[in-house]
Protein backbone atom coordinates (compact mmCIF):
# COMPACT_ATOMS: atom_id res chain seq x y z
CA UNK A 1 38.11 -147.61 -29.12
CA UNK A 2 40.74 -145.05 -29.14
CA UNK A 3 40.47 -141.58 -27.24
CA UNK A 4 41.25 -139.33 -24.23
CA UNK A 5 38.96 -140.61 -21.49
CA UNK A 6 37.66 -138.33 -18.48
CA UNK A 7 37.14 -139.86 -14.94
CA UNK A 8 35.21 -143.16 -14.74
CA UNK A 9 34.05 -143.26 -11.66
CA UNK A 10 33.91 -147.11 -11.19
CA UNK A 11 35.49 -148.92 -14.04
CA UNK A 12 35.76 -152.92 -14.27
CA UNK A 13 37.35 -154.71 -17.41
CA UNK A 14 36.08 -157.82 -18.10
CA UNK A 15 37.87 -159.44 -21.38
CA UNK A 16 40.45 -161.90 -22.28
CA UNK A 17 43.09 -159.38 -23.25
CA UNK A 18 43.40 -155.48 -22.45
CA UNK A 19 46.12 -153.03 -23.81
CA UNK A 20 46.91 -150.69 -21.43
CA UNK A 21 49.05 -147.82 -21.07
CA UNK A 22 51.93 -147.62 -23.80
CA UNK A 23 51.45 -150.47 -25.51
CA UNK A 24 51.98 -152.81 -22.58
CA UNK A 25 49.91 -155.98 -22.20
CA UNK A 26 48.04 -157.12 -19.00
CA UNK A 27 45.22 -159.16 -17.56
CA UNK A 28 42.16 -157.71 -16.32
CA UNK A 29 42.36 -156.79 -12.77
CA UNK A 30 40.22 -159.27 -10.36
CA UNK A 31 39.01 -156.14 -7.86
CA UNK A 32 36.84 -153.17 -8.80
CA UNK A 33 38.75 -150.28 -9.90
CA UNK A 34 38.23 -147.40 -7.54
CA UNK A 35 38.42 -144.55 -9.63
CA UNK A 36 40.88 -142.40 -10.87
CA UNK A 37 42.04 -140.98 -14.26
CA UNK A 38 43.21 -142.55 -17.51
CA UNK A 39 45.54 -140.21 -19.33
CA UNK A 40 47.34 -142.67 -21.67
CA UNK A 41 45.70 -144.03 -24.62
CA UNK A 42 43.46 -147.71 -23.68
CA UNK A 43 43.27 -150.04 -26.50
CA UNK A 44 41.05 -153.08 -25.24
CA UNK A 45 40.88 -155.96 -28.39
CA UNK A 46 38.74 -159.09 -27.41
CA UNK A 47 36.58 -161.67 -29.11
CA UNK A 48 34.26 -162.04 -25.76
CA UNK A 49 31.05 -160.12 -26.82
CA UNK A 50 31.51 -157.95 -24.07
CA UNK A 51 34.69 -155.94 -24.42
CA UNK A 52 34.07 -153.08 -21.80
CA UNK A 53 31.56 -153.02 -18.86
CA UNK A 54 30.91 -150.15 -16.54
CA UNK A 55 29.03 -151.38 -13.41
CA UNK A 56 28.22 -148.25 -10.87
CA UNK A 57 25.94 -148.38 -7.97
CA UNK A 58 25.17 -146.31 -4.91
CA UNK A 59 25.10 -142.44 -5.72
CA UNK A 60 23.50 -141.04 -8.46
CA UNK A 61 26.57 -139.83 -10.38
CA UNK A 62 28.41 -140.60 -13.82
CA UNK A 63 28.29 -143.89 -15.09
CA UNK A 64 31.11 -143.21 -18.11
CA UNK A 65 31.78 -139.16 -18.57
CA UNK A 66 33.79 -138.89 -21.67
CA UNK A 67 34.96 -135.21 -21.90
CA UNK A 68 36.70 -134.66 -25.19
CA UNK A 69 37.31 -130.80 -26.96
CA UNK A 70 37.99 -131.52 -30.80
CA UNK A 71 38.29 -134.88 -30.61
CA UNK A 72 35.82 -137.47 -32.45
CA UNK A 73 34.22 -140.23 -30.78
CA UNK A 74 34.32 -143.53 -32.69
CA UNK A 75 32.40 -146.51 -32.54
CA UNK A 76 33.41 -149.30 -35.31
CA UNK A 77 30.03 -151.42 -34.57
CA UNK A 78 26.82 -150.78 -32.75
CA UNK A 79 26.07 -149.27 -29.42
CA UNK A 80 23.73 -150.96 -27.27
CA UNK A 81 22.22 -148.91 -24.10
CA UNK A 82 20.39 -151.04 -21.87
CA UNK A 83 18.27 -148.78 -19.35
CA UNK A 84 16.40 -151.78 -17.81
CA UNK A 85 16.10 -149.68 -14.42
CA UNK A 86 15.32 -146.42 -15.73
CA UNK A 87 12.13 -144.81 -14.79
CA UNK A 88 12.28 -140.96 -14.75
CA UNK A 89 15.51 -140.33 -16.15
CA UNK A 90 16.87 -140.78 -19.30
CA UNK A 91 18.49 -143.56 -21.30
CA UNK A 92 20.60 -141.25 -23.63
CA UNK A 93 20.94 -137.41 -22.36
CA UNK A 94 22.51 -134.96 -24.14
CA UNK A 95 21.17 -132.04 -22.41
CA UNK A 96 24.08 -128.98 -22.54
CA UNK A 97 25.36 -129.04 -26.45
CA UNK A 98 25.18 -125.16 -26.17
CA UNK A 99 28.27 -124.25 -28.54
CA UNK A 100 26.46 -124.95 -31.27
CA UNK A 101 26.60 -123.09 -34.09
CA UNK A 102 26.24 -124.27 -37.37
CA UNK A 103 26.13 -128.38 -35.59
CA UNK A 104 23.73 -130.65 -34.32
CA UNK A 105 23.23 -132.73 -31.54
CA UNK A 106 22.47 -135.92 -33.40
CA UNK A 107 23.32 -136.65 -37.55
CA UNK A 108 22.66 -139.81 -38.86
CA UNK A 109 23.87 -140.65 -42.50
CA UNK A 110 23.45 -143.90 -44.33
CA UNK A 111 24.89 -144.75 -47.74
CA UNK A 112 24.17 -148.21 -48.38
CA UNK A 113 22.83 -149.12 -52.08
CA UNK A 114 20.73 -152.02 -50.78
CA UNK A 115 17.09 -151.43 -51.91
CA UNK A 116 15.56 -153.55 -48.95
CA UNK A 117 13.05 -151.66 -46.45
CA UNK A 118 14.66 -150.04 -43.16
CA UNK A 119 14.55 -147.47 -40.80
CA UNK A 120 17.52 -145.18 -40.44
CA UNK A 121 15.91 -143.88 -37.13
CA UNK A 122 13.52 -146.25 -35.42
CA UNK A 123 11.59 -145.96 -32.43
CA UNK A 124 8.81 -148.11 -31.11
CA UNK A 125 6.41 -148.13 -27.50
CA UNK A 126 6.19 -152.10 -27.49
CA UNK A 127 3.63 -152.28 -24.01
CA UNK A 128 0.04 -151.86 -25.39
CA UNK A 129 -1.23 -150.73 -21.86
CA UNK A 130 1.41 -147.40 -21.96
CA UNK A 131 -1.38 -145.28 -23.39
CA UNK A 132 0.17 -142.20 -22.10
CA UNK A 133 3.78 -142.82 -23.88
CA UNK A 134 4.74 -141.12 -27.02
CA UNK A 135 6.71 -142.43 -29.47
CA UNK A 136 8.50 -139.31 -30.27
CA UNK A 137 8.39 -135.14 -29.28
CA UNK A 138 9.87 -132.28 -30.32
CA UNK A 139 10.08 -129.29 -28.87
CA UNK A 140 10.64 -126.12 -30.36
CA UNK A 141 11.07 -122.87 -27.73
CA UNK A 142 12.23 -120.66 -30.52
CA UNK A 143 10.33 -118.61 -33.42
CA UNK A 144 11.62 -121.14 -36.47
CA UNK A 145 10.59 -124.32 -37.47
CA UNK A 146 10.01 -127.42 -35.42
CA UNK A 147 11.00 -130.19 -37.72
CA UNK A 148 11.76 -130.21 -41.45
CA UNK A 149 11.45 -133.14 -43.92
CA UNK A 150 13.44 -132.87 -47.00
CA UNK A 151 12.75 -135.16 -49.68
CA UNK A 152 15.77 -135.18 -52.74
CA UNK A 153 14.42 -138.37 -53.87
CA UNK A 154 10.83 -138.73 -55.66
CA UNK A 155 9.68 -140.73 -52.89
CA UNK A 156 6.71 -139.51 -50.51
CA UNK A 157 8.01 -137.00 -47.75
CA UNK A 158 5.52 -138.42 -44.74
CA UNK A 159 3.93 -141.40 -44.62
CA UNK A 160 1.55 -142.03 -42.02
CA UNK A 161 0.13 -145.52 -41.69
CA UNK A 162 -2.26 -145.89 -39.08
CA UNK A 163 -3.86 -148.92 -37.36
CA UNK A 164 -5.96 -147.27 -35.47
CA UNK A 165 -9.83 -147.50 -36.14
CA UNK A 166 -11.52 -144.29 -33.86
CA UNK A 167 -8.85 -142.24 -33.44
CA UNK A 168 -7.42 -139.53 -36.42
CA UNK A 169 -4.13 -140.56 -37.96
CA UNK A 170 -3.23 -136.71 -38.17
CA UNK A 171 -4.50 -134.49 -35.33
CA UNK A 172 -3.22 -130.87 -35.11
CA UNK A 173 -3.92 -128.97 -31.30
CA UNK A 174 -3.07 -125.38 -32.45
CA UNK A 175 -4.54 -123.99 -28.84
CA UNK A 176 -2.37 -120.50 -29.58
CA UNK A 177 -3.01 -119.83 -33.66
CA UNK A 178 -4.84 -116.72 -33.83
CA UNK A 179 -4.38 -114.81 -37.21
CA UNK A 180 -2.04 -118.14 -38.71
CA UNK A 181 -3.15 -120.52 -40.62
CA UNK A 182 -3.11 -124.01 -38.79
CA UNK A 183 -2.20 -125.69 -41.96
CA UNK A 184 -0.88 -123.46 -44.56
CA UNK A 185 0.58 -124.61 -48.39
CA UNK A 186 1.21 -121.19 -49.33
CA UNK A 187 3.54 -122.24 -52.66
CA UNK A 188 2.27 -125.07 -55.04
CA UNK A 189 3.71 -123.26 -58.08
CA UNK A 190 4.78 -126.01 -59.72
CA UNK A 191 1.88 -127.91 -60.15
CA UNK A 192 0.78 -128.82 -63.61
CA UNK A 193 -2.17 -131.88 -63.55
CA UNK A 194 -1.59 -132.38 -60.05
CA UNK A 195 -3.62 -130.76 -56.74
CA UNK A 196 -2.95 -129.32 -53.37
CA UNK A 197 -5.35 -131.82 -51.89
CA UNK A 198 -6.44 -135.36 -53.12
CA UNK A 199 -8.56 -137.61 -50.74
CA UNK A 200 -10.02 -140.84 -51.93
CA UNK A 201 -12.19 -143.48 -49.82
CA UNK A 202 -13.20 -147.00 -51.34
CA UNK A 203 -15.11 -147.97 -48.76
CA UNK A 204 -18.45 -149.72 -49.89
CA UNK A 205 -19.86 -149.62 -46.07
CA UNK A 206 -23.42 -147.92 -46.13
CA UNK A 207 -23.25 -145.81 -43.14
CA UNK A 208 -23.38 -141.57 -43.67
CA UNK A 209 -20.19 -140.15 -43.57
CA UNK A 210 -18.26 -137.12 -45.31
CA UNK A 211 -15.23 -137.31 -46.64
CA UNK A 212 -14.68 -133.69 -45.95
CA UNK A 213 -15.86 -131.91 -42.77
CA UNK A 214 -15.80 -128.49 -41.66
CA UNK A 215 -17.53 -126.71 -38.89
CA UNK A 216 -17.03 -123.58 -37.28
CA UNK A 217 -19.27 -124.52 -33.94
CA UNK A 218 -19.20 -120.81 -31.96
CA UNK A 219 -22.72 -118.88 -32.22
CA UNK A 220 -20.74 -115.72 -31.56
CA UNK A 221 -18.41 -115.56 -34.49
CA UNK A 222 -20.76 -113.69 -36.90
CA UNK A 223 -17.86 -113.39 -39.54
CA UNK A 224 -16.24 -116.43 -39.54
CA UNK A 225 -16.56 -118.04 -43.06
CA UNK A 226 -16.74 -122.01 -43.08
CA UNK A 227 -15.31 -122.39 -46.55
CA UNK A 228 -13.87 -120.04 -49.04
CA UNK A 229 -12.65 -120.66 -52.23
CA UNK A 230 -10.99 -117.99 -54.62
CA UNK A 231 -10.26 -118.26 -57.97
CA UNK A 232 -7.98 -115.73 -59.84
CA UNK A 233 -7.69 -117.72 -63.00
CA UNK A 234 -10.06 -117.86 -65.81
CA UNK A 235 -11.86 -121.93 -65.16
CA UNK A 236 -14.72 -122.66 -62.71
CA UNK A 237 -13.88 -121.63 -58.76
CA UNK A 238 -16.01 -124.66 -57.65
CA UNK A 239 -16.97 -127.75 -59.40
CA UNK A 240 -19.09 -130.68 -58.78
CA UNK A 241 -18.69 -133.82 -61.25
CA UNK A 242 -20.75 -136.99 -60.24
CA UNK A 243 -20.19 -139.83 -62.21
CA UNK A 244 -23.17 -141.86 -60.79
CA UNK A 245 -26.01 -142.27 -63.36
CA UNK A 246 -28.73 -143.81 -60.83
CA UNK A 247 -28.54 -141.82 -57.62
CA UNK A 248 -31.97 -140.55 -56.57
CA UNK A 249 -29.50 -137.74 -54.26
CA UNK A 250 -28.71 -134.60 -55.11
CA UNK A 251 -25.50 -134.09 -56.64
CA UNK A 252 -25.52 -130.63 -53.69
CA UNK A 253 -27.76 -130.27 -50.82
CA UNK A 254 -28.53 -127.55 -48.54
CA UNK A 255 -29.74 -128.46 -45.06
CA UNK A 256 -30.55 -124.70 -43.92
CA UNK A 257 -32.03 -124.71 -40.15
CA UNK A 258 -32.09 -121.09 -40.12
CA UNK A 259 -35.79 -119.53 -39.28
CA UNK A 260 -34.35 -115.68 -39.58
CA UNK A 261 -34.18 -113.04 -42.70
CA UNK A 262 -30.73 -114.82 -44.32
CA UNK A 263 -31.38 -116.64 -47.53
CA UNK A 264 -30.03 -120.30 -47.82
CA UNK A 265 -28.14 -119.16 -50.86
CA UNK A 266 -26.64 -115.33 -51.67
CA UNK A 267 -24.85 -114.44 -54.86
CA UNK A 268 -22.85 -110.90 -54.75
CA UNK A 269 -22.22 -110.60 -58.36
CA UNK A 270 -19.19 -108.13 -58.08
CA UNK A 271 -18.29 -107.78 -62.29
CA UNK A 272 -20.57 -106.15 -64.19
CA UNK A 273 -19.87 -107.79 -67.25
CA UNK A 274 -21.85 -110.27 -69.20
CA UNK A 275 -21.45 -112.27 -71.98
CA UNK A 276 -24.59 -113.39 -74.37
CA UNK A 277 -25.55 -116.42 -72.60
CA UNK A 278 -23.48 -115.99 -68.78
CA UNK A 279 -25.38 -114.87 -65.94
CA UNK A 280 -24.72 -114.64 -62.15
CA UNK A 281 -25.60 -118.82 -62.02
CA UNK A 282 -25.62 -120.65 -65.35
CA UNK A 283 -27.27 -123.83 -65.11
CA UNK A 284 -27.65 -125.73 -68.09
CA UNK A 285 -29.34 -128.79 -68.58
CA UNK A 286 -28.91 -131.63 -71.80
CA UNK A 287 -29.61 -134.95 -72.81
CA UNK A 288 -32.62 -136.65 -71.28
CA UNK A 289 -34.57 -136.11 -67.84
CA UNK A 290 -37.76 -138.01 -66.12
CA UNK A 291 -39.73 -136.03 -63.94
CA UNK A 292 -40.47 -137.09 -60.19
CA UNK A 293 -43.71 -136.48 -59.15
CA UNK A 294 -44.11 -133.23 -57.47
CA UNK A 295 -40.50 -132.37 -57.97
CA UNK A 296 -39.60 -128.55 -59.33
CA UNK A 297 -36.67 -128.73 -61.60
CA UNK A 298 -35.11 -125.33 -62.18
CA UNK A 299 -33.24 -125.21 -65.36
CA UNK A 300 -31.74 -121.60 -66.48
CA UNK A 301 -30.96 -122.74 -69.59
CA UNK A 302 -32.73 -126.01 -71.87
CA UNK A 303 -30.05 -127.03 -74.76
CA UNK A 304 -31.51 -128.48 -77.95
CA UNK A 305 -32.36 -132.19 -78.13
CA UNK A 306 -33.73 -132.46 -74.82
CA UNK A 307 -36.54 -134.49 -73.72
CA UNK A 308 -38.65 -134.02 -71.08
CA UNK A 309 -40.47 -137.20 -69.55
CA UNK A 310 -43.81 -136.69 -67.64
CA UNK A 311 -43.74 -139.20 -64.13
CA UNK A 312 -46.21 -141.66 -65.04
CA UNK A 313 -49.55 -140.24 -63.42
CA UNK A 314 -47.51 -137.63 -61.64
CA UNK A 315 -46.86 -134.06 -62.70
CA UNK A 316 -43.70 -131.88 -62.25
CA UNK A 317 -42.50 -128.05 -62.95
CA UNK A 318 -39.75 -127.02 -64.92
CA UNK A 319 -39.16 -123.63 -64.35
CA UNK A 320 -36.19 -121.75 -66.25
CA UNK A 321 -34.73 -118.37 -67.30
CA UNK A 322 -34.98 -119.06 -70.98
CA UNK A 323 -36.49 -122.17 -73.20
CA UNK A 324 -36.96 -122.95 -76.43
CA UNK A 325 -40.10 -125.33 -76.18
CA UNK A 326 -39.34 -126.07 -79.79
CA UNK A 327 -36.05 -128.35 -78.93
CA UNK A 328 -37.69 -130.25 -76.42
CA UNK A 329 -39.54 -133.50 -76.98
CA UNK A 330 -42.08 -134.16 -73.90
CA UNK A 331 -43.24 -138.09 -73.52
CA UNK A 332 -46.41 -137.26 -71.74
CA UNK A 333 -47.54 -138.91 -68.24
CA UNK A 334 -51.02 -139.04 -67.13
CA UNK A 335 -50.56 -135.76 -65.52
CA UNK A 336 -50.00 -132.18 -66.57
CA UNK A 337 -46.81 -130.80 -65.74
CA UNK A 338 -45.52 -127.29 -66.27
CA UNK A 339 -43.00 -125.34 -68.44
CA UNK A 340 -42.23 -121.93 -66.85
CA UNK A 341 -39.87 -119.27 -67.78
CA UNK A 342 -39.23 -115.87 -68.06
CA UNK A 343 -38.02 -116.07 -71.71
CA UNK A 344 -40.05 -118.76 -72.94
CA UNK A 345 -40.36 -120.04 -76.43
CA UNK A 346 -43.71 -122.40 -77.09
CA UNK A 347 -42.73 -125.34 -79.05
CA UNK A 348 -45.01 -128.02 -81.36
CA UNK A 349 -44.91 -130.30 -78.35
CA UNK A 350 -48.29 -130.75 -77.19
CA UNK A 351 -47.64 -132.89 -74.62
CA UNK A 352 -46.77 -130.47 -72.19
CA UNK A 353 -49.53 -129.64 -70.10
CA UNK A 354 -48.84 -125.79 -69.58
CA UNK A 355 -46.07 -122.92 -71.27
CA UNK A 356 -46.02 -119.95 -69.35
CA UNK A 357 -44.17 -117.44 -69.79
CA UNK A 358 -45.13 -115.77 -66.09
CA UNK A 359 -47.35 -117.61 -63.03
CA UNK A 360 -47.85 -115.91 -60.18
CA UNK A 361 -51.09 -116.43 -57.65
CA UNK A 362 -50.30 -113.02 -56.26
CA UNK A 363 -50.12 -109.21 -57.35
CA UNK A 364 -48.13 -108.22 -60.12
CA UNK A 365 -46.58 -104.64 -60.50
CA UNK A 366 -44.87 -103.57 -63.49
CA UNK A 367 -42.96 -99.85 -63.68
CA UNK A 368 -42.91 -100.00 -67.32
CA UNK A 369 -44.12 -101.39 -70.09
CA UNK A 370 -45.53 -104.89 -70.86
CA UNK A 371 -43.87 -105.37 -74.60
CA UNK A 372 -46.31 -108.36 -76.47
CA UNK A 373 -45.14 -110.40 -79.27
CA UNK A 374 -47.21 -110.51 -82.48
CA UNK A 375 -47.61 -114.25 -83.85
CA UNK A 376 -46.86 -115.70 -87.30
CA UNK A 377 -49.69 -115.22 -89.33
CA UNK A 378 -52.97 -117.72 -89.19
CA UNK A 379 -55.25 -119.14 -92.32
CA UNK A 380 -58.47 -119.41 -91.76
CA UNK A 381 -60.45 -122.18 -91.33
CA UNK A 382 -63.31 -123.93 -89.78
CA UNK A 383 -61.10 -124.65 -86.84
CA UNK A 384 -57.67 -122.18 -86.21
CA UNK A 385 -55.07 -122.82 -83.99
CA UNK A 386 -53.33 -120.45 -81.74
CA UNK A 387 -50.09 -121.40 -80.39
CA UNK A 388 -47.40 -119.16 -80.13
CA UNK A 389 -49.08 -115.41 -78.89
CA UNK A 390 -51.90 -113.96 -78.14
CA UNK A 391 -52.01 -111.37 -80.93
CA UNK A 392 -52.07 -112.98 -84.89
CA UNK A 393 -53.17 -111.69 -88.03
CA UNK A 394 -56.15 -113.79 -89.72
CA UNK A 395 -55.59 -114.59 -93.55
CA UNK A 396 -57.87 -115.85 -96.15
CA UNK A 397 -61.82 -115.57 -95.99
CA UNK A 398 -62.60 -119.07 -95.22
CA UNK A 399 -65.24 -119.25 -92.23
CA UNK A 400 -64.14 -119.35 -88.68
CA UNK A 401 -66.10 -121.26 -85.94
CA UNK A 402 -63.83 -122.86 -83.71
CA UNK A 403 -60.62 -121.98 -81.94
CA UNK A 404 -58.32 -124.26 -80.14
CA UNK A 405 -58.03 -124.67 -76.06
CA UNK A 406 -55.12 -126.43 -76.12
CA UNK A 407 -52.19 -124.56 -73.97
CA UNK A 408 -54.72 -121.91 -73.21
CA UNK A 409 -55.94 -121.32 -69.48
CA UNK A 410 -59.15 -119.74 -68.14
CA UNK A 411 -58.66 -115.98 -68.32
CA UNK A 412 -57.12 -115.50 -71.46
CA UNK A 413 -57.38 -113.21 -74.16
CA UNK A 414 -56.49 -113.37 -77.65
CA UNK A 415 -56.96 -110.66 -80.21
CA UNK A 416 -57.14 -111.31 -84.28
CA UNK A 417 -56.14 -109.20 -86.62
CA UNK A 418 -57.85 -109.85 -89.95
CA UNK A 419 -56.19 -109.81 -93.42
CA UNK A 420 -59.26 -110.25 -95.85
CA UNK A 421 -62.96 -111.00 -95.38
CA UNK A 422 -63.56 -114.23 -93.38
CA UNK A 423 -67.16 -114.43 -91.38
CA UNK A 424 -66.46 -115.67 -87.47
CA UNK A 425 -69.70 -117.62 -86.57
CA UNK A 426 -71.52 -117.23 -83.56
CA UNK A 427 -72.04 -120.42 -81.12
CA UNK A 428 -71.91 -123.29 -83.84
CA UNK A 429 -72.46 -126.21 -81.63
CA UNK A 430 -69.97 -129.34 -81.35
CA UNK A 431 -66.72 -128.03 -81.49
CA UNK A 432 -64.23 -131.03 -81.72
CA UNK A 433 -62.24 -132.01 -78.80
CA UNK A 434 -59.82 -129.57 -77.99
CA UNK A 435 -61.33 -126.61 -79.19
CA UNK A 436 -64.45 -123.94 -78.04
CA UNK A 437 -66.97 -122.07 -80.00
CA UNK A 438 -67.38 -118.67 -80.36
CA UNK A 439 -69.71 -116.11 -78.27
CA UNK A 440 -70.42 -112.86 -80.36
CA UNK A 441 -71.78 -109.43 -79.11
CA UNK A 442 -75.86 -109.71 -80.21
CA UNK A 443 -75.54 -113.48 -80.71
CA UNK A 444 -74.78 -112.60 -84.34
CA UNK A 445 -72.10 -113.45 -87.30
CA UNK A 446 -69.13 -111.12 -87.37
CA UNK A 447 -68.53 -110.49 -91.10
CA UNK A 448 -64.89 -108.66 -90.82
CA UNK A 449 -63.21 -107.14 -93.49
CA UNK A 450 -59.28 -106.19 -94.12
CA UNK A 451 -58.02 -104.46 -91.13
CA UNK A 452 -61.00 -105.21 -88.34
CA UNK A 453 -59.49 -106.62 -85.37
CA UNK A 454 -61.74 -108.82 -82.57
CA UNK A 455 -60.71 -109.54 -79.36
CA UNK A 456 -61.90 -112.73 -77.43
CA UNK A 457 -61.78 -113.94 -73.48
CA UNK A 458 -61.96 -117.65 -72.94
CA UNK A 459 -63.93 -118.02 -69.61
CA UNK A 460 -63.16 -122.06 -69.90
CA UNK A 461 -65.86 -123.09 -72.01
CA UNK A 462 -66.52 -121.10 -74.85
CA UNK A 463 -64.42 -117.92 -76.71
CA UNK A 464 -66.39 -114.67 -75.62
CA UNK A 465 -66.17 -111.49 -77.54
CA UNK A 466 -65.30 -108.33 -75.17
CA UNK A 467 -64.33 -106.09 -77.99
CA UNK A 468 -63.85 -105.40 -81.56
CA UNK A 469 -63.01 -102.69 -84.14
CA UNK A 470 -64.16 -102.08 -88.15
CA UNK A 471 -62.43 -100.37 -90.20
């Protein structure tokens, strides 16, 4: 080691050889040196493993103080520091590099081309019992940064890898953060089929857990928002895929404990724009679905090639904003389920126990007007079927002394329009399964002829006349 050395303050050489002075050769000396100051240059070249050793005891001043302007400090192998009595001091302090400008205190630069694993800066808390040590802090008093990790390579920037089995591996304490974010990743740009986030868990263990977990656990923060996701881009802002075919879960559950006025669900549809089939939530529903007993499934949409299958015994609801009955195929149960919708089209299907177009057990008020929908056009016959409105014309003058029940409820009423001359019988007895007979005003035939209309109520049993017309 070559350099201008300050005072040591007790300085013994132990070696087989030691240069001192200029260039003179000498053996160590047997006492303690006392002190003093070494001005000349000290060359000290031994093959003992120990080529200089500093022993100081009594007060608690400099061991080795090596003061040196512009100089560089040079150490051709490694430095070893053994603090085996420390306990509240430090091993290595370098506590007054304040000249810095553009420096640093420490720089540590490897070059070495060998691939094998290492550390270029290790440190390591060896005692299990030192629970209150930490392996490494850094302190920042100033407004910048704390510590910055710069990856040239395309290697991974931090890697945490944590043993621990109840404790977090990351664990942020922001106890100042008021209007900053506590993690913030405010530039991404670059990304092309990669994400800001990605967390994956294997784990086949059976116990509830989430993956992800937010709360926001004051009462009093009225505005605080648990999630919020904004999307300036054209795709979906939030999207759900799961992949499992045979979960009896739902794919997104709600668990709302809330008992006042606040719905467990609230859409603010800000555009006002709409395309022919987009609404303020779009759920549309394909392939095939088996009904639980006593579930509600609500569908906005029903794509063709559907099918519907009734639970068994059970019965369930399907309630939508538009379906076309006639591209779904129902395998019927043993009970009657339901098909309800606002914009509902009544298919062949018979197996559905119910269409309707609008159930409500309560009062109804319409401000305007109630538009109907005039069926395709119905020969007669012994036995006519009415599936598809409640206003038809009547063609042909064959007789008529039936009319179907099927998809008809107590309560409703059905007017036909007639085309020709067809004579609607009054109470013929046995109607076939599926079908009522006819109750006329004065228990007698109604011959109609082109243009009479007859309107009909069916109280559950039997078709009952409450009106008619003859032109």
């Amino acid at each position: 080691m070559r350099e201008k050395f300050g005072k040591i303050i007790a300085l013994l050489l132990i070696s087989s050889t030691c240069f001192a002075g200029s260039g003179t050769i000498e053996r160590a000396p047997t006492p303690p040196f006392d002190g003093g100051q070494i001005d000349n240059p000290l060359i000290i070249d031994v093959t003992d493993p120990t080529a200089l050793l500093v022993r100081k005891d009594g007060d608690l001043g400099n061991v080795l103080t090596i003061d040196t302007d512009t100089s560089v400090i040079s150490l051709g192998g490694n430095l070893n520091i053994s603090a085996a009595s420390t306990t509240t001091g430090f091993a290595l302090n370098i506590n007054d590099a304040n000249s810095l400008t553009s420096g640093a205190i420490a720089r540590l630069v490897s070059n070495s081309p060998d691939p094998s694993g290492r550390n270029l800066l290790f440190a390591k808390n060896t005692n299990t019992l030192a629970t209150g040590t930490t392996t490494a802090q850094f302190v920042q008093e100033a407004a910048n940064t704390n510590t910055v990790l710069t990856q040239d390579g395309n290697g991974i920037d931090l890697l945490l890898q944590s043993n621990a089995t109840t404790n977090a591996a990351l664990k942020a304490l922001p106890t100042l953060q008021t209007s900053a974010s506590i993690i913030s990743i405010p530039n991404a740009d670059t990304l092309t089929s990669g994400g800001i986030f990605n967390g994956v868990s294997a784990s086949n263990d059976n116990t509830p857990r989430n993956l992800f977990f937010l709360r926001q656990s004051s009462t009093t923060a009225t505005s605080a928002v648990v999630a919020r996701y904004e999307q300036d881009g054209p795709a979906g802002a939030f999207v759900i895929d799961r992949t499992n075919t045979s979960s009896t879960n739902a794919a997104w559950t709600i668990n709302d404990s809330n008992t006042s006025s606040g719905g467990s669900i609230k859409i603010n549809k800000v555009g006002t724009g709409y395309g022919n089939s987009i609404g303020i939530v779009g759920i549309n529903r394909t392939g095939s679905f088996t009904g639980v007993n006593g579930e509600t499934s609500i569908d906005l949409s029903v794509s063709p090639n559907y099918t519907m299958t009734e639970p068994g015994a059970g019965a369930f609801n399907v309630y939508g904003e538009s379906i076309n009955m006639n591209n779904v195929a129902v395998t019927a149960g043993a009970g009657t389920s339901t098909v309800a919708a606002l914009n509902l089209i009544a298919g062949t299907d018979t197996d559905a126990g119910q269409n309707l177009a609008l159930n409500t057990t309560g009062d109804s008020l319409f401000k305007g007007r109630i538009l109907g929908n005039k069926g395709a056009d119905v020969a007669s016959s012994t036995t006519i079927s009415l599936t598809n409105s409640n206003a038809v014309s009547i063609t042909g003058s064959t007789n008529i002394d039936f009319i179907t029940t099927t998809g008809w409820s107590a309560g409703s009423m059905i007017i036909l329009k007639f085309n020709a001359s067809p004579t609607v019988r009054h109470n013929i007895a046995s109607p076939p399964s599926g079908s009522a007979n006819i109750q006329l005003s004065g228990s007698v035939n109604f011959g109609a002829t082109a243009n009479d209309t007859l309107t009909l109520y069916f109280d559950g049993g039997a078709w009952r006349e409450i009106a008619r017309t003859v032109i």
